[in-house]
PDB file of N, CA and C in Angstrom:
ATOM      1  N   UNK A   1       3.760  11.970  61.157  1.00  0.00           N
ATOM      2  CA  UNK A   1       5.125  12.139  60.678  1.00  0.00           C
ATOM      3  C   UNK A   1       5.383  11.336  59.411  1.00  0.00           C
ATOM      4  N   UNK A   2       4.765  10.233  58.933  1.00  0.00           N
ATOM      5  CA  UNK A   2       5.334   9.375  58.609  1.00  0.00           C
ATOM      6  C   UNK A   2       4.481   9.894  56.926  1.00  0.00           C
ATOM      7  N   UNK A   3       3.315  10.502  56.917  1.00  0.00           N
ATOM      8  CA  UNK A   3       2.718  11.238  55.855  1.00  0.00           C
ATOM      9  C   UNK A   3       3.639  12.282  55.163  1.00  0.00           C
ATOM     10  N   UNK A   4       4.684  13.021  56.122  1.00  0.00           N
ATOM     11  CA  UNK A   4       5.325  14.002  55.241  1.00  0.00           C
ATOM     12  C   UNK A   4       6.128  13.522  54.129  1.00  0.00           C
ATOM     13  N   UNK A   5       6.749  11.881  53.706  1.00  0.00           N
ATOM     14  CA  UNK A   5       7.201  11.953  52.648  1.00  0.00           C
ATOM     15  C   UNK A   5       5.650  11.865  51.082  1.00  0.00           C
ATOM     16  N   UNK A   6       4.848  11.103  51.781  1.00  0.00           N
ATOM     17  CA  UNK A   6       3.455  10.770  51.080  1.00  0.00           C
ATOM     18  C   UNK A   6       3.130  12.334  50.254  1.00  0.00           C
ATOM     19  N   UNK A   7       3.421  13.551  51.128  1.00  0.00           N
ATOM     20  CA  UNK A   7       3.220  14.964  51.132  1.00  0.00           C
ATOM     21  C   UNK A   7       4.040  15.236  50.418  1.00  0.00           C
ATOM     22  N   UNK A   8       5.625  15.375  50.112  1.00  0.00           N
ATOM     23  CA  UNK A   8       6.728  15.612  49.557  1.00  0.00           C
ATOM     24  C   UNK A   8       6.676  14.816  47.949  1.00  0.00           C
ATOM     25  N   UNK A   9       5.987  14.034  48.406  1.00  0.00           N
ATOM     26  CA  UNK A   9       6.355  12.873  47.206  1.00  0.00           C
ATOM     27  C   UNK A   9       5.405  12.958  46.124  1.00  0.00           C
ATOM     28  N   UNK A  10       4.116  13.506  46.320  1.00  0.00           N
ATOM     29  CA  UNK A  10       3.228  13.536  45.640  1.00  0.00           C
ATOM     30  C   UNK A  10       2.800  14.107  44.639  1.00  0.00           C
ATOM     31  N   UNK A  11       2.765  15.425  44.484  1.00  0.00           N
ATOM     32  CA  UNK A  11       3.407  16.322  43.402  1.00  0.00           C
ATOM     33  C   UNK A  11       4.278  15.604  42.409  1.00  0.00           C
ATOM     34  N   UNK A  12       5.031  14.918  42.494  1.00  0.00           N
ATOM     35  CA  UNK A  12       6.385  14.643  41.342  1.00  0.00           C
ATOM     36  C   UNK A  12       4.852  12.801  40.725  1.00  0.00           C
ATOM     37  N   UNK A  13       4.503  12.624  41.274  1.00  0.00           N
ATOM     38  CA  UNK A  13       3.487  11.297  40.537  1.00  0.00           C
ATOM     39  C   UNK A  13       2.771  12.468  39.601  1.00  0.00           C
ATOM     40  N   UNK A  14       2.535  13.273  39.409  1.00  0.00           N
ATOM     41  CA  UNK A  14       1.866  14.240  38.748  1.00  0.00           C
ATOM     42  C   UNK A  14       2.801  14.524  37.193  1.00  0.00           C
ATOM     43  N   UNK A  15       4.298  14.834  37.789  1.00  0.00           N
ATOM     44  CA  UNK A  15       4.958  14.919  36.691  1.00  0.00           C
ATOM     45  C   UNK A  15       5.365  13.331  36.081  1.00  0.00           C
ATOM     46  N   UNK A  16       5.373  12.314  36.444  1.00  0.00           N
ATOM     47  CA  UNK A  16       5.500  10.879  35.939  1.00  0.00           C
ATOM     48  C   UNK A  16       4.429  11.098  34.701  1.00  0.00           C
ATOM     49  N   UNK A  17       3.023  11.056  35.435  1.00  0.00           N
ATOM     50  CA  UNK A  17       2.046  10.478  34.773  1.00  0.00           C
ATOM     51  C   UNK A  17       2.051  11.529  33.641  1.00  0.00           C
ATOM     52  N   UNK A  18       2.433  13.125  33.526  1.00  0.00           N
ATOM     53  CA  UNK A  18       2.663  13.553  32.151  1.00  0.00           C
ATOM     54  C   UNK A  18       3.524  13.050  31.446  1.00  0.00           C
ATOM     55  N   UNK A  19       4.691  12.895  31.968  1.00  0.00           N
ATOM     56  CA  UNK A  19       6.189  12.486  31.031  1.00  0.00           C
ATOM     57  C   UNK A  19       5.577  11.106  30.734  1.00  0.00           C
ATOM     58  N   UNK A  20       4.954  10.147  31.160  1.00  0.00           N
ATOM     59  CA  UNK A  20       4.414   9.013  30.613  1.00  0.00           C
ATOM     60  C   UNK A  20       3.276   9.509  29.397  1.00  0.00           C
ATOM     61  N   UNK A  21       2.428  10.089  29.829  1.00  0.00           N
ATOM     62  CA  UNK A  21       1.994  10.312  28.566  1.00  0.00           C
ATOM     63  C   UNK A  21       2.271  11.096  27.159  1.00  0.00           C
ATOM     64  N   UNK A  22       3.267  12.200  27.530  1.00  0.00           N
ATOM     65  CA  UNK A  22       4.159  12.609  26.193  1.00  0.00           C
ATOM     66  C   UNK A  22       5.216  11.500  25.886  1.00  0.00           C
ATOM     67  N   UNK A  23       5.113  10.551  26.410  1.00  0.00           N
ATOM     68  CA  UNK A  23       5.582   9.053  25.921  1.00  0.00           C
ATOM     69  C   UNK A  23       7.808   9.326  26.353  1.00  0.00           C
ATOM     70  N   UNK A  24       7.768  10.408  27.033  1.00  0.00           N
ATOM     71  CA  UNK A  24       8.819  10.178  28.015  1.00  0.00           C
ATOM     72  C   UNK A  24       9.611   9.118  28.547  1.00  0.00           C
ATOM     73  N   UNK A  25       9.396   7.944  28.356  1.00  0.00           N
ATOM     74  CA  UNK A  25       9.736   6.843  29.224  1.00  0.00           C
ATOM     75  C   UNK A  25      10.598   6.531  29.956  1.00  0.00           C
ATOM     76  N   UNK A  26      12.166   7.346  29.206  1.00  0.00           N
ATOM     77  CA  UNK A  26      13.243   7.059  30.332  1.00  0.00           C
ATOM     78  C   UNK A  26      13.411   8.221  31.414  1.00  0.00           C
ATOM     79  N   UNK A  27      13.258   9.355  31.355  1.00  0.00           N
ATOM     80  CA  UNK A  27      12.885  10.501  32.153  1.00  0.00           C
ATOM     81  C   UNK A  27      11.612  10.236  32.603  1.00  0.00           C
ATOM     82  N   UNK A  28      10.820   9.519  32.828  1.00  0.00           N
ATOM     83  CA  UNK A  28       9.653   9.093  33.765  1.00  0.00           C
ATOM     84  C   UNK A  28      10.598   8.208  34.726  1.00  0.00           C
ATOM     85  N   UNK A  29      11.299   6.841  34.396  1.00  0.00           N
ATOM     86  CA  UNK A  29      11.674   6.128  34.773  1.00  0.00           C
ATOM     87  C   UNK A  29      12.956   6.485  35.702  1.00  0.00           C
ATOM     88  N   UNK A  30      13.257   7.091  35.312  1.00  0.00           N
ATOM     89  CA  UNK A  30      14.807   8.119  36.220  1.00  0.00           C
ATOM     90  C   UNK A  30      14.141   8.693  36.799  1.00  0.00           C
ATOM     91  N   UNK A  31      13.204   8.864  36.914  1.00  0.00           N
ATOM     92  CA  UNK A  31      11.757  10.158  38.153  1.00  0.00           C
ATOM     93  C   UNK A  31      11.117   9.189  38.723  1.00  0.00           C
ATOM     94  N   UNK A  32      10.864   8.330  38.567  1.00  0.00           N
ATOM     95  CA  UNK A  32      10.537   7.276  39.466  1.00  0.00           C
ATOM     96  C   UNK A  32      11.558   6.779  40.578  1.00  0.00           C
ATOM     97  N   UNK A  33      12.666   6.220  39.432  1.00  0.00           N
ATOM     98  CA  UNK A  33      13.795   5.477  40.558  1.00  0.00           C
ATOM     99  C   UNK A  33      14.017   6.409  42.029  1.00  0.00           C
ATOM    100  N   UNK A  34      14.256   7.945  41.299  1.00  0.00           N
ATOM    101  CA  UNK A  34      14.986   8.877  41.914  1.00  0.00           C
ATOM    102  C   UNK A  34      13.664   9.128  42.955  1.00  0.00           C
ATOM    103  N   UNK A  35      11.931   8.838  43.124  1.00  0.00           N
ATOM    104  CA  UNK A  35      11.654   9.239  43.931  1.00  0.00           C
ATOM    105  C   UNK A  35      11.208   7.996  44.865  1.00  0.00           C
ATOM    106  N   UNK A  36      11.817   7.283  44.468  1.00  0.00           N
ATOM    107  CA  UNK A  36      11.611   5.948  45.428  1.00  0.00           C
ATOM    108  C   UNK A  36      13.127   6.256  46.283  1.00  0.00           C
ATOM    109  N   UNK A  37      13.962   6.776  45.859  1.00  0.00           N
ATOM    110  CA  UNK A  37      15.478   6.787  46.449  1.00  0.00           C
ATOM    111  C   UNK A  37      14.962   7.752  47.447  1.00  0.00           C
ATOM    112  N   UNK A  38      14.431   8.932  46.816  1.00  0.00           N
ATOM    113  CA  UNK A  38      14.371  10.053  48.167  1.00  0.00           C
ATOM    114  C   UNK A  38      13.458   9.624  49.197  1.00  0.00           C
ATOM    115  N   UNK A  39      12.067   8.854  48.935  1.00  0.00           N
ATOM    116  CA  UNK A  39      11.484   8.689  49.559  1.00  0.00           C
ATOM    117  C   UNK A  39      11.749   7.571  50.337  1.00  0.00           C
ATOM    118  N   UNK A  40      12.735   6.428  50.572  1.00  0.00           N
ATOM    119  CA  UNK A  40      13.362   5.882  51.401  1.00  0.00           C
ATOM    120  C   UNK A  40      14.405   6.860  52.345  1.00  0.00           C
ATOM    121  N   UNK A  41      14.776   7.190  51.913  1.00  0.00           N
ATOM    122  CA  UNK A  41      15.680   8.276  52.609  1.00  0.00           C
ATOM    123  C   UNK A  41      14.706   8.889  53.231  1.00  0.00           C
ATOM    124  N   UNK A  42      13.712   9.809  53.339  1.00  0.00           N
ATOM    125  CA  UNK A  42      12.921  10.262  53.870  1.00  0.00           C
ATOM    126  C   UNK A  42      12.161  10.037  55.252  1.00  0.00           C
ATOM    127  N   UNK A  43      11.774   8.420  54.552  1.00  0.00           N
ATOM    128  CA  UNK A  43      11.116   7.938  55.862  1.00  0.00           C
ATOM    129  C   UNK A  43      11.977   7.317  56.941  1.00  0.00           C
ATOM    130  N   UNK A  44      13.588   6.680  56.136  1.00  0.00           N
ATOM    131  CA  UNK A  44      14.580   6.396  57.088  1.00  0.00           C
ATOM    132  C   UNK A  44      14.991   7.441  58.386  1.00  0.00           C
ATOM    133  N   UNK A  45      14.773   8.618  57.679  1.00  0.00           N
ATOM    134  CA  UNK A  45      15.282   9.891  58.359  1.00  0.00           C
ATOM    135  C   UNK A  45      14.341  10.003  59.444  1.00  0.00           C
ATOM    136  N   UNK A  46      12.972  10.310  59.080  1.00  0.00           N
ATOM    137  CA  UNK A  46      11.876  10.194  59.694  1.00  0.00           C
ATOM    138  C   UNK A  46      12.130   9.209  60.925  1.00  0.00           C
ATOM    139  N   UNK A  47      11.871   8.058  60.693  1.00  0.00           N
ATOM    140  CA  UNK A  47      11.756   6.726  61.770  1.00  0.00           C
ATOM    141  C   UNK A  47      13.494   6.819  62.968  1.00  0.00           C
ATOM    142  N   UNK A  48      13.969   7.401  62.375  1.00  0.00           N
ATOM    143  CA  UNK A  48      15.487   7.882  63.032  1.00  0.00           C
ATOM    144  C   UNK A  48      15.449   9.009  64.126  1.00  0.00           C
ATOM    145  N   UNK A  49      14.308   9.660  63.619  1.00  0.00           N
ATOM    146  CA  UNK A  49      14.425  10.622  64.815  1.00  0.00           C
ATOM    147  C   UNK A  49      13.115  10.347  65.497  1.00  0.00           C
ATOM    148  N   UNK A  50      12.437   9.520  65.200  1.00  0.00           N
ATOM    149  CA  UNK A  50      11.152   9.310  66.058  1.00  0.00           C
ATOM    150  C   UNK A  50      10.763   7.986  66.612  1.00  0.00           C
ATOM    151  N   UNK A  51      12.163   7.384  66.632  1.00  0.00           N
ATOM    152  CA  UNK A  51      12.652   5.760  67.080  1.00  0.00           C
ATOM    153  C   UNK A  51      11.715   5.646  68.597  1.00  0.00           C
ATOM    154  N   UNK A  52      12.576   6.248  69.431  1.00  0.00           N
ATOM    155  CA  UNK A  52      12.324   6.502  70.935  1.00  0.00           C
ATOM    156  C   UNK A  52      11.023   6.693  71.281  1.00  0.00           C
ATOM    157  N   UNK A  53      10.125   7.659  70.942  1.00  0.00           N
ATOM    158  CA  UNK A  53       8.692   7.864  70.685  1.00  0.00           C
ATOM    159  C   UNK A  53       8.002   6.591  70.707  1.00  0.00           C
ATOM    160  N   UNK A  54       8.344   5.580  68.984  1.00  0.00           N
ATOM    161  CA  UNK A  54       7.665   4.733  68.485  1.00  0.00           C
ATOM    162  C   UNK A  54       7.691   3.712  69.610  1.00  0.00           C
ATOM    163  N   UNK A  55       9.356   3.665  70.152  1.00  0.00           N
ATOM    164  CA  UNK A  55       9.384   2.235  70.885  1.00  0.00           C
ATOM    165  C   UNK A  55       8.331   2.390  72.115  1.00  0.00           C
ATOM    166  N   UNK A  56       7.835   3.269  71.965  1.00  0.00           N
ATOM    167  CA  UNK A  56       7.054   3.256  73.435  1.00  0.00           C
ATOM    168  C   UNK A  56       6.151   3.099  73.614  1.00  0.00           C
ATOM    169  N   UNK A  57       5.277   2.443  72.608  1.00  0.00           N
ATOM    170  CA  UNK A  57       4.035   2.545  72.174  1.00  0.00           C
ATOM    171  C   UNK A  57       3.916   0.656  71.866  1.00  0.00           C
ATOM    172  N   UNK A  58       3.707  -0.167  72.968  1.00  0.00           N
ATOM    173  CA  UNK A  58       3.615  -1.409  72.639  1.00  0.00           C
ATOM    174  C   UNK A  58       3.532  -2.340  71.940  1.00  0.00           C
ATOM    175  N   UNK A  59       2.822  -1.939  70.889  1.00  0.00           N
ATOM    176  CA  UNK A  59       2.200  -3.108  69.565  1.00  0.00           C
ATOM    177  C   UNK A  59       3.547  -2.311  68.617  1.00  0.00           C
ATOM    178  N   UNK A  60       4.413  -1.312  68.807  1.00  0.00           N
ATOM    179  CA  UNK A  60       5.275  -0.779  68.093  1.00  0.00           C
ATOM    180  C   UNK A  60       6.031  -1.826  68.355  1.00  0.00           C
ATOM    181  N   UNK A  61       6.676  -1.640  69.504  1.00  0.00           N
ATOM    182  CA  UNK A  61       7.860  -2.275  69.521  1.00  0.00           C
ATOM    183  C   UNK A  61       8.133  -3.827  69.710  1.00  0.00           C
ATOM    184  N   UNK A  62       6.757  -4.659  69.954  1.00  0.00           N
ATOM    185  CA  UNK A  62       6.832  -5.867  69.260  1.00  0.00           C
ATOM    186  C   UNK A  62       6.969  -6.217  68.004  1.00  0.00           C
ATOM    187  N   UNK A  63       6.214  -5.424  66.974  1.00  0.00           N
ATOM    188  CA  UNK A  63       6.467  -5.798  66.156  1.00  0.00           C
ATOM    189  C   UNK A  63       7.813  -5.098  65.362  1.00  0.00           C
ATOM    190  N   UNK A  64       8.449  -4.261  66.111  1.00  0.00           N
ATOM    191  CA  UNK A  64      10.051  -3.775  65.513  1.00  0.00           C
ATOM    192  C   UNK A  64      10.861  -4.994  66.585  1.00  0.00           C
ATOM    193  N   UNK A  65      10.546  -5.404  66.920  1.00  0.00           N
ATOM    194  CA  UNK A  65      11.395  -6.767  67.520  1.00  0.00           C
ATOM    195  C   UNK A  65      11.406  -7.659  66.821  1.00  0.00           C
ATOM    196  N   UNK A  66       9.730  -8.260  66.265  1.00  0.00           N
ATOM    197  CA  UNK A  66       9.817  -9.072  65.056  1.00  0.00           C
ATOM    198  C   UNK A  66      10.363  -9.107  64.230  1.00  0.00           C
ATOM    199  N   UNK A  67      10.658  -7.951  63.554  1.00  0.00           N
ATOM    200  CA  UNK A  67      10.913  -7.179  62.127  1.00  0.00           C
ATOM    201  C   UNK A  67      12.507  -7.849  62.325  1.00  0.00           C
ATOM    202  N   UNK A  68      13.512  -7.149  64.157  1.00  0.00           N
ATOM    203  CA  UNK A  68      14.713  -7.366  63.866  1.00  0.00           C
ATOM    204  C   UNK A  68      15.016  -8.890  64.370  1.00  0.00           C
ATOM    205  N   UNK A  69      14.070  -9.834  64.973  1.00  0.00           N
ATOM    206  CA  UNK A  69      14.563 -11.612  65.508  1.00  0.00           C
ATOM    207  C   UNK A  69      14.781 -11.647  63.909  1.00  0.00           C
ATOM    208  N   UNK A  70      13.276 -11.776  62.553  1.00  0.00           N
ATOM    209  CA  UNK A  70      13.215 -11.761  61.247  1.00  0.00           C
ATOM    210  C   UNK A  70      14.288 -11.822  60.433  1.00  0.00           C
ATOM    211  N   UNK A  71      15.204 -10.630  60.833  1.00  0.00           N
ATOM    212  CA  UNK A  71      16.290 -10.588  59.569  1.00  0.00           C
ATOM    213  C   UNK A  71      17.352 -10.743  60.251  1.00  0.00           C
ATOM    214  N   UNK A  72      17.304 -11.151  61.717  1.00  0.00           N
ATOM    215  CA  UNK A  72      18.646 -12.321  62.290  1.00  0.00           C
ATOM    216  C   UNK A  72      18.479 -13.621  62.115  1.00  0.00           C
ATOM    217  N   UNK A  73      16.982 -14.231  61.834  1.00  0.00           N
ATOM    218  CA  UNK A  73      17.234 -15.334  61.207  1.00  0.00           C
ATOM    219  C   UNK A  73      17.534 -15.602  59.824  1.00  0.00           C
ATOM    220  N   UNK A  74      16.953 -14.347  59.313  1.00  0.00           N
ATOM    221  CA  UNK A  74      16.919 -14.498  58.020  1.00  0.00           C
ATOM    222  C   UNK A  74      18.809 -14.353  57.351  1.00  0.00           C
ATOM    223  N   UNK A  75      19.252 -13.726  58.203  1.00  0.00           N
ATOM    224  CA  UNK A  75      20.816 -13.994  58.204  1.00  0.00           C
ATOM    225  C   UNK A  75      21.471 -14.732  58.649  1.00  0.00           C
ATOM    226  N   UNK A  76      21.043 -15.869  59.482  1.00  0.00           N
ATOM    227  CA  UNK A  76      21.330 -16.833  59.942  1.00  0.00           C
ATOM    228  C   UNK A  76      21.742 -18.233  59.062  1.00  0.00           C
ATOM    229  N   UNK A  77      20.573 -18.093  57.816  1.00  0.00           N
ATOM    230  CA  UNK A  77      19.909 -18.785  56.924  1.00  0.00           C
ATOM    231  C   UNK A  77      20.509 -18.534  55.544  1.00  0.00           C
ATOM    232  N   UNK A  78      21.130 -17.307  55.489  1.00  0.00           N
ATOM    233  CA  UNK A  78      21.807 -16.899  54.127  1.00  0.00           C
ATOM    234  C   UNK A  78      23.395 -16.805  54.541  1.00  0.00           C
ATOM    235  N   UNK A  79      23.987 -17.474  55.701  1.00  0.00           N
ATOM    236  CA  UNK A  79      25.305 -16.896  56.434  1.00  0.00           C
ATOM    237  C   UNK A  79      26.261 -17.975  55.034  1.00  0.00           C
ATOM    238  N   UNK A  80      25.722 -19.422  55.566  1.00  0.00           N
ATOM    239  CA  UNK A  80      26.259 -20.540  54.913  1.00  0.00           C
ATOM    240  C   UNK A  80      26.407 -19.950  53.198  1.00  0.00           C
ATOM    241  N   UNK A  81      25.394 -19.627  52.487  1.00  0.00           N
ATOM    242  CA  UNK A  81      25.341 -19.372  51.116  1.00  0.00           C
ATOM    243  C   UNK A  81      26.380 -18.144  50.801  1.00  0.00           C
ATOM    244  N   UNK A  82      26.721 -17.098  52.007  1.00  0.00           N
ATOM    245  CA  UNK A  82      27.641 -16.032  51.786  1.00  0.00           C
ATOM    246  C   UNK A  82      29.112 -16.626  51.740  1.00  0.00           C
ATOM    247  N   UNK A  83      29.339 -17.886  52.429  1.00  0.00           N
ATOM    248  CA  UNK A  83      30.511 -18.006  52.939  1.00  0.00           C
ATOM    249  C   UNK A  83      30.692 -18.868  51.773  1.00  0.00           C
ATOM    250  N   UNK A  84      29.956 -19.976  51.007  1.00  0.00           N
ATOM    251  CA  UNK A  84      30.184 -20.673  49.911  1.00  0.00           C
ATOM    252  C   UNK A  84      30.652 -19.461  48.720  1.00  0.00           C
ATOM    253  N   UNK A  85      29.868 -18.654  48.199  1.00  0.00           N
ATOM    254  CA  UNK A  85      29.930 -17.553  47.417  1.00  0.00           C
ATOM    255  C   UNK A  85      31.184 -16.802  47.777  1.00  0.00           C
ATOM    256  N   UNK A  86      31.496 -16.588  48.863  1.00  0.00           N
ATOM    257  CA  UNK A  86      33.098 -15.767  49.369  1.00  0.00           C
ATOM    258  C   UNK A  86      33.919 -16.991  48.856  1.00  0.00           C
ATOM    259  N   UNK A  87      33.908 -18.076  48.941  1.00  0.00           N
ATOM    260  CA  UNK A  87      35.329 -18.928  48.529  1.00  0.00           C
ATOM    261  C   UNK A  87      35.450 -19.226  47.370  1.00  0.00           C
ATOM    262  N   UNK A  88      33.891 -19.247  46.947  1.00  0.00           N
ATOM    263  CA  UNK A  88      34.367 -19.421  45.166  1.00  0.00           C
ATOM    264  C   UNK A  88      34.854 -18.367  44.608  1.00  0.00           C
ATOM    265  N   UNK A  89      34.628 -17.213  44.729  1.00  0.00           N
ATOM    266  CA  UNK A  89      35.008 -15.987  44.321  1.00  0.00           C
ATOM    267  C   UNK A  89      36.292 -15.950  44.694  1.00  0.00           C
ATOM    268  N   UNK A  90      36.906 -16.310  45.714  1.00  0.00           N
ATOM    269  CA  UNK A  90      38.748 -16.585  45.836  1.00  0.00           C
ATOM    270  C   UNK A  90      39.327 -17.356  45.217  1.00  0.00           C
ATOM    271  N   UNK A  91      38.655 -18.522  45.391  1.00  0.00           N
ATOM    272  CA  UNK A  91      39.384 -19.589  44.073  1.00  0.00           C
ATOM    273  C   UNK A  91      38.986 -19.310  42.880  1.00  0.00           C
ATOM    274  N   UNK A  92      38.225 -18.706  42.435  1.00  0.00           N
ATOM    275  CA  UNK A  92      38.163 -18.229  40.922  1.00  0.00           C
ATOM    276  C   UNK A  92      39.428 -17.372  40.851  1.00  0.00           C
ATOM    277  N   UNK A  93      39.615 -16.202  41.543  1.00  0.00           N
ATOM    278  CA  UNK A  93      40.797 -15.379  41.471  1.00  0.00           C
ATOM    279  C   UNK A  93      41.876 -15.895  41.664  1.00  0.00           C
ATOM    280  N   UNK A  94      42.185 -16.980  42.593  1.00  0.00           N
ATOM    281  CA  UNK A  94      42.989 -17.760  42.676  1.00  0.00           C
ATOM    282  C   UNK A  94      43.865 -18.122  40.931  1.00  0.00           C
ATOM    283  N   UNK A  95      42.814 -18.876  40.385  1.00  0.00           N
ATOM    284  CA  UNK A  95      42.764 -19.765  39.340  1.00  0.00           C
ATOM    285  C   UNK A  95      43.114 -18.517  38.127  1.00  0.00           C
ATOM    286  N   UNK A  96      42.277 -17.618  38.109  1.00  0.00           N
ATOM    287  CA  UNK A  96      42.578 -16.067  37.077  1.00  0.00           C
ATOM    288  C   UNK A  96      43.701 -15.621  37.011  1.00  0.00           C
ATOM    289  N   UNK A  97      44.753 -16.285  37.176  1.00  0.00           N
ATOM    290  CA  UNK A  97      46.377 -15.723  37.285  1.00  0.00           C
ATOM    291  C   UNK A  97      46.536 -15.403  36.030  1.00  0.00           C
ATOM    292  N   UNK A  98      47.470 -14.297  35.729  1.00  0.00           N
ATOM    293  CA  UNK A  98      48.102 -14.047  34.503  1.00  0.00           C
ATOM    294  C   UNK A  98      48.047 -15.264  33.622  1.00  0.00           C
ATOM    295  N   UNK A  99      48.506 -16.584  34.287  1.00  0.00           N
ATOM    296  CA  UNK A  99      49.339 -17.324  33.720  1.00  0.00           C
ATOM    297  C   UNK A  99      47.971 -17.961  32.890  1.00  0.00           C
ATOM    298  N   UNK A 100      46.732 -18.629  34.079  1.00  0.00           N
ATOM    299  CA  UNK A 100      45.621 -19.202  33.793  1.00  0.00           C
ATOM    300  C   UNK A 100      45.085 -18.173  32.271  1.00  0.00           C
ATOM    301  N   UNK A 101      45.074 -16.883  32.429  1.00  0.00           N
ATOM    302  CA  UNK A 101      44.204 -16.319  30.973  1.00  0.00           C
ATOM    303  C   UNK A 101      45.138 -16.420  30.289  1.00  0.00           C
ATOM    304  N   UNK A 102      46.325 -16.066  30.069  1.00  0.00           N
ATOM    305  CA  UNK A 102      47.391 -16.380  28.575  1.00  0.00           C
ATOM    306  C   UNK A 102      47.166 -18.074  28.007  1.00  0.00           C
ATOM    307  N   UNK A 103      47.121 -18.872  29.143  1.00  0.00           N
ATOM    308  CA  UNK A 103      46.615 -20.173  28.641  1.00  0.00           C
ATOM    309  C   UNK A 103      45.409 -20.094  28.083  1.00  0.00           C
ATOM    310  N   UNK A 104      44.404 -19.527  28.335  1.00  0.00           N
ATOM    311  CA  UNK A 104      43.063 -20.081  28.316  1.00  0.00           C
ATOM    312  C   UNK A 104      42.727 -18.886  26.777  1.00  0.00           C
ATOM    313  N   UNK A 105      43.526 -17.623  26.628  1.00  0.00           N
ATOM    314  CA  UNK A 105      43.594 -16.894  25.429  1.00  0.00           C
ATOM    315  C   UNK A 105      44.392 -18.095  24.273  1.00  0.00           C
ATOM    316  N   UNK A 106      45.253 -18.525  24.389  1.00  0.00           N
ATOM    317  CA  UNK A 106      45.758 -19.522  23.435  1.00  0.00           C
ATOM    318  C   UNK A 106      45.512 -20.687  23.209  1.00  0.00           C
ATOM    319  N   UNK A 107      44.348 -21.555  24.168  1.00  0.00           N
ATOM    320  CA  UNK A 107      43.376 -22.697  23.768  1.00  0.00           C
ATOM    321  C   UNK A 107      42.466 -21.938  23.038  1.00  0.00           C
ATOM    322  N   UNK A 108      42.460 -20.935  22.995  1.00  0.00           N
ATOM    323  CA  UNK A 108      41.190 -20.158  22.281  1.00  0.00           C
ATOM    324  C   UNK A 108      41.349 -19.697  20.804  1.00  0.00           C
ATOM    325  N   UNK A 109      42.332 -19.404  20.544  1.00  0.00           N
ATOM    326  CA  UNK A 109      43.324 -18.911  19.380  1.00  0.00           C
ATOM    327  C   UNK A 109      43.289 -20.094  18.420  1.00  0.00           C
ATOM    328  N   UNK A 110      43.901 -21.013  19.283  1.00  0.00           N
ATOM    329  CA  UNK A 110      44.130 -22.059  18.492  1.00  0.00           C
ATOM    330  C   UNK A 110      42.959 -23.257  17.963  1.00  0.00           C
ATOM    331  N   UNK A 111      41.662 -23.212  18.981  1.00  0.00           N
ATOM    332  CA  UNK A 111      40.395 -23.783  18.443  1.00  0.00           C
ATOM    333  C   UNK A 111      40.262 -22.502  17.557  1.00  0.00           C
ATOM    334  N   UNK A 112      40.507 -21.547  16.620  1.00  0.00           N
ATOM    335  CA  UNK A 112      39.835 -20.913  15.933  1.00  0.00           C
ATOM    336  C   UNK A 112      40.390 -21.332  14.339  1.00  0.00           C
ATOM    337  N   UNK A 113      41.266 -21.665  14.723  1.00  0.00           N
ATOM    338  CA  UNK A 113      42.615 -21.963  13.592  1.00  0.00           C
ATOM    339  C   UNK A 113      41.990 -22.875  13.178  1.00  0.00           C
ATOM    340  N   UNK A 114      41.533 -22.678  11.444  1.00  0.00           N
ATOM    341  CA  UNK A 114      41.098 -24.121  10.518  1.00  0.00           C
ATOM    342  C   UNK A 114      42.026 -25.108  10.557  1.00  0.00           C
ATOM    343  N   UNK A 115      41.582 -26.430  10.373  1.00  0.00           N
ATOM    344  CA  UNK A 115      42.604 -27.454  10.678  1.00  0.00           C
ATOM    345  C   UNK A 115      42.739 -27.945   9.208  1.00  0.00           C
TER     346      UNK A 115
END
């Protein structure tokens, strides 16, 4: 199952590697992005309907246990850095009042002004 995007996907590396060599670069590069986009989508879709299957198969579903303890610690570990980043971003807006940029436009005005 997990070959049909490898299958889908393969053909279009064919059109990269021409548009790279008629020196194409941003239409290679938009054909790239765009087949890394489908091909996540693909295999997401894939692993979505063949969840149940996989979990049943032992060395599967340890290591899809790993995968999800992994990125509960790993969110565990980035919780603190979200919640610092959420308050500065309020007190910046806080501080961004009308009032704060008309001030901070006319300290600006006025360092421009020859003395």
């Amino acid at each position: 199952m997990f070959a049909v995007p490898f299958i889908v996907l393969t053909p279009l590396n064919l059109v990269e590697a021409w548009l790279l060599a008629k020196k194409y670069f941003i239409s290679a590069t938009i054909l790239i992005v765009l087949q890394k986009v489908v091909g996540v989508g693909i295999i997401a879709f894939v692993f979505d309907v063949t969840r149940d299957k996989l979990l049943r198969m032992n060395w599967f579903r340890r290591l899809y246990e790993f995968v999800i303890d992994l990125r509960a610690k790993a969110s565990e570990i980035v919780a603190p850095f979200r919640l610092a980043i959420a308050q500065w971003v309020a007190r910046f807006r806080r501080r961004a009042s009308p009032g704060f940029i008309r001030r901070l436009r006319r300290r600006m005005q006025a360092s421009r002004t020859p003395s």
